[in-house]
Protein backbone atom coordinates (compact mmCIF):
# COMPACT_ATOMS: atom_id res chain seq x y z
CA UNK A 1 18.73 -57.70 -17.08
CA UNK A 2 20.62 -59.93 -19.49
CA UNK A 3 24.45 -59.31 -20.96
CA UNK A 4 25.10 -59.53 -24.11
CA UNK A 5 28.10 -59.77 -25.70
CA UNK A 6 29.56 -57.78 -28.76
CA UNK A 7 31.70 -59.17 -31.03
CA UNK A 8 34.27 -56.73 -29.71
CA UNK A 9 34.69 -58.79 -26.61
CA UNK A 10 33.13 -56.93 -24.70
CA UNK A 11 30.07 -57.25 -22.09
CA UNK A 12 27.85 -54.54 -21.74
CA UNK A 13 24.12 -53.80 -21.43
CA UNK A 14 21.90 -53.31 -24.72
CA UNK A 15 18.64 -53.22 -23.72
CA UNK A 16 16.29 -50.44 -24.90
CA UNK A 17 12.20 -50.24 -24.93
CA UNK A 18 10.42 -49.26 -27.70
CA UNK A 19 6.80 -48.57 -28.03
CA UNK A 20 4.81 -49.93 -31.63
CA UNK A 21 1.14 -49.72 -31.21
CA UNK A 22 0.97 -50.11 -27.56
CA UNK A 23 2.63 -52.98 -27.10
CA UNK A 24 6.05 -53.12 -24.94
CA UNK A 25 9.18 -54.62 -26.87
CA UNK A 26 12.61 -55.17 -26.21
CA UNK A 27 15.41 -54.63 -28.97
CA UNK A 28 18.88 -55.99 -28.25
CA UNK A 29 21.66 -53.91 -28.66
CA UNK A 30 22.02 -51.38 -31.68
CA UNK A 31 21.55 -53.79 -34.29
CA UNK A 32 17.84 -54.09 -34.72
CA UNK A 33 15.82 -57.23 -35.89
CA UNK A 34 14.51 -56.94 -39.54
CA UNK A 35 11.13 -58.03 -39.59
CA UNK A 36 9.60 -60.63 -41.59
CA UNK A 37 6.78 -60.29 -44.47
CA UNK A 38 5.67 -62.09 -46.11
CA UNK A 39 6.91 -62.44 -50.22
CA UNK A 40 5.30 -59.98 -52.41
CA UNK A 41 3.77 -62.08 -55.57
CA UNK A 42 4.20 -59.87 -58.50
CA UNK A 43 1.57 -58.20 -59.31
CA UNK A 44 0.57 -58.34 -63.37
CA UNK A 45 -0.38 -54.90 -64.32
CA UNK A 46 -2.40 -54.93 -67.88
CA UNK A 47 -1.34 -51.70 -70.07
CA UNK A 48 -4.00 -50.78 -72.40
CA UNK A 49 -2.93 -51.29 -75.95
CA UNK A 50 -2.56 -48.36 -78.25
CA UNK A 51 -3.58 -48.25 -81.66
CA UNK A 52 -1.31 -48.29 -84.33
CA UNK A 53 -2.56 -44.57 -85.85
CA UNK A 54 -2.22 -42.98 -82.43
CA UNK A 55 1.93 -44.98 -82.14
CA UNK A 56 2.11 -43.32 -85.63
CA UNK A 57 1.17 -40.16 -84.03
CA UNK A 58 3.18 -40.04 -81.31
CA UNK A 59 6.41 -40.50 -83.41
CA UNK A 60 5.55 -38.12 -85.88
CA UNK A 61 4.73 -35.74 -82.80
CA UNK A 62 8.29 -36.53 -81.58
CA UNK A 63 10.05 -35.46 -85.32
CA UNK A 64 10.86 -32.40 -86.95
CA UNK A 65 9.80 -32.13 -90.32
CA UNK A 66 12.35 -30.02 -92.43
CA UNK A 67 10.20 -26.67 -92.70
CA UNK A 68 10.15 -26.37 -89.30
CA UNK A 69 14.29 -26.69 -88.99
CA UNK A 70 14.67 -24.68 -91.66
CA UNK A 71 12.63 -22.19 -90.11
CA UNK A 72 14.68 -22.06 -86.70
CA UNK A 73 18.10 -22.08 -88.30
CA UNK A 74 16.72 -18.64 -90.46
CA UNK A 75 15.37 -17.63 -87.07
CA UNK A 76 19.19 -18.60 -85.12
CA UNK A 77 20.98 -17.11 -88.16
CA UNK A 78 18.74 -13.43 -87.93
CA UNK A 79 19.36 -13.79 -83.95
CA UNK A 80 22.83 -14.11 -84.30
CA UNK A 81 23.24 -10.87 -87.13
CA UNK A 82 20.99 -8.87 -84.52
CA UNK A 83 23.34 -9.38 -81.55
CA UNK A 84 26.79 -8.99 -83.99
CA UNK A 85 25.02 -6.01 -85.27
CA UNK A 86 23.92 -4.52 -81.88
CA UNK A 87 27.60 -5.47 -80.63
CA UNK A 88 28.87 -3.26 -83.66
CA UNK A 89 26.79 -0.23 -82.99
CA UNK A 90 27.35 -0.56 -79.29
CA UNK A 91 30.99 0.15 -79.46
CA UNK A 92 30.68 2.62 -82.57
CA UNK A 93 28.82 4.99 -79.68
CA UNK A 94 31.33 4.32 -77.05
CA UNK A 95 33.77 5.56 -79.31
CA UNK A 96 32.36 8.31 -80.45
CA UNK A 97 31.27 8.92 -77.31
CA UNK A 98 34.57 9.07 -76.52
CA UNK A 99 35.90 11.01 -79.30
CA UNK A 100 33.09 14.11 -78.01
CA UNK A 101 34.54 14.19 -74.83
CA UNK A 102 37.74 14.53 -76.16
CA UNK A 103 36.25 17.48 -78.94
CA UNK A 104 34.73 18.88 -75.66
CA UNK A 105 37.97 19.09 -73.51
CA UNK A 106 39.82 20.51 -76.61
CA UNK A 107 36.98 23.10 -77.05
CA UNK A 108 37.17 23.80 -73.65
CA UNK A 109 40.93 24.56 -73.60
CA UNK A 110 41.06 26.95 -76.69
CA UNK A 111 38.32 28.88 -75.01
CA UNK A 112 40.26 29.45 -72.05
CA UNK A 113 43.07 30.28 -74.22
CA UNK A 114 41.21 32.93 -76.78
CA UNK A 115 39.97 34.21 -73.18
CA UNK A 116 42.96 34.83 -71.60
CA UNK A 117 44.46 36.35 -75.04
CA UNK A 118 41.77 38.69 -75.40
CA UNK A 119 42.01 39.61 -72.11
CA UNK A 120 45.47 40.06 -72.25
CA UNK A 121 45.29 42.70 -74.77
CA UNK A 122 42.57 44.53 -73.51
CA UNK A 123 44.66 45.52 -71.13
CA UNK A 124 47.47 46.37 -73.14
CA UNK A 125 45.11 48.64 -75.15
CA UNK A 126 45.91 52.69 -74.50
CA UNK A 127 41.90 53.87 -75.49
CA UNK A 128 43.99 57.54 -75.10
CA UNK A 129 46.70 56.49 -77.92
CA UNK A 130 43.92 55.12 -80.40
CA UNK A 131 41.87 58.43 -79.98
CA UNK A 132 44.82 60.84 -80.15
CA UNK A 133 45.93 58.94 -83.26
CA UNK A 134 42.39 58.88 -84.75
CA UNK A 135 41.56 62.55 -84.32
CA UNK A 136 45.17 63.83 -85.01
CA UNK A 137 46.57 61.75 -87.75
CA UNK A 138 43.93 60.36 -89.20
CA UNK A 139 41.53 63.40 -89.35
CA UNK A 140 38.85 62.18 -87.99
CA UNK A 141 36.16 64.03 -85.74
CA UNK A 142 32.99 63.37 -83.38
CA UNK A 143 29.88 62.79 -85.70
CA UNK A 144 27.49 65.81 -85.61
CA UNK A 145 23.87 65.51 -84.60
CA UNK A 146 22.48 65.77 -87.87
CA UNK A 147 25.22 62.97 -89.52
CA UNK A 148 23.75 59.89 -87.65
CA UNK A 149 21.23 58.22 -89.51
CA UNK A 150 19.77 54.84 -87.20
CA UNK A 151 17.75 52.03 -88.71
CA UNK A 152 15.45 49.95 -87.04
CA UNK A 153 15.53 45.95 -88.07
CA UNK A 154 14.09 43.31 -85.60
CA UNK A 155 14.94 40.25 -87.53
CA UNK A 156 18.75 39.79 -86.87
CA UNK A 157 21.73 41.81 -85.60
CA UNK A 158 22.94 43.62 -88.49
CA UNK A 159 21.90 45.75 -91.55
CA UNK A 160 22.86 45.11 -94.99
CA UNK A 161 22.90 47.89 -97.40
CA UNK A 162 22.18 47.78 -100.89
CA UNK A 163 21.78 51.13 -101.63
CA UNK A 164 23.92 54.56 -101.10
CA UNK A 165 22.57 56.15 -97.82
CA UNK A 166 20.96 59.53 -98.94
CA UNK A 167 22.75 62.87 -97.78
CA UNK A 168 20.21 65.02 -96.79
């Protein structure tokens, strides 16, 4: 085994073997050899020529002509009135989503409050007063058998009358 000797100073050993192809080989230290080749001649590559109608062609390709920009700015400009417009009618429903919720709780709370109002004076309500004062009073009496006239009608709750009921 040889030393070799870094440029640090010091002495230590660097050998390591490799295998390429089979064949043993020794490489010193961590620096490895480069190997040689040969210099590459430059190799002439021939481009085929283009025509000048098909150059023509290929810069027209790569141009706008001013229909076709015209057409995409009417087509950005539309895009952009959409999205405004659909940014518009999305908050118009959120408010007004809003403002129902707000009908609703309102709705809500005067129902609660005609409730407990009619309530409340159902209860105040004497049914034993109103009768005494009604038949005493008043004059009025209990409706005899033959004094009730009834009316069928099937289309809605109550019965207009055009005419003077006949007494019979």
């Amino acid at each position: 085994m040889a030393r070799v000797e870094n440029r640090g100073g010091s002495v230590r050993n660097q050998y390591r073997r490799t295998e390429n192809r089979g064949v043993s080989a020794y490489v010193d230290g961590s620096a490895v050899r480069k190997l040689q080749t040969a210099p590459r001649e430059e190799q002439t590559r021939k481009t085929p020529s283009t025509s000048q109608a098909t150059k023509k062609n290929r810069e027209r390709a790569l141009q706008m002509n001013m229909g076709y920009v015209l057409f995409l700015t009417a087509a950005a400009i539309i895009m952009v009135f959409m999205c405004v417009n659909y940014l518009k009618l999305q908050s118009k429903s959120i408010k007004l989503g809003k403002e129902v919720t707000a009908l609703e709780t309102t709705l809500d709370a005067a129902r609660l409050e005609n409730d407990s109002d009619y309530n409340r004076i159902m209860t105040n309500i004497d049914m034993e007063h109103v009768k005494d004062v009604a038949m005493n009073k008043l004059g009025m009496i209990y409706a005899k058998k033959g004094q009730i006239v009834t009316y069928s009608q099937k289309d809605s709750d109550y019965v207009r009358q055009y005419q003077e009921v006949p007494e019979e």
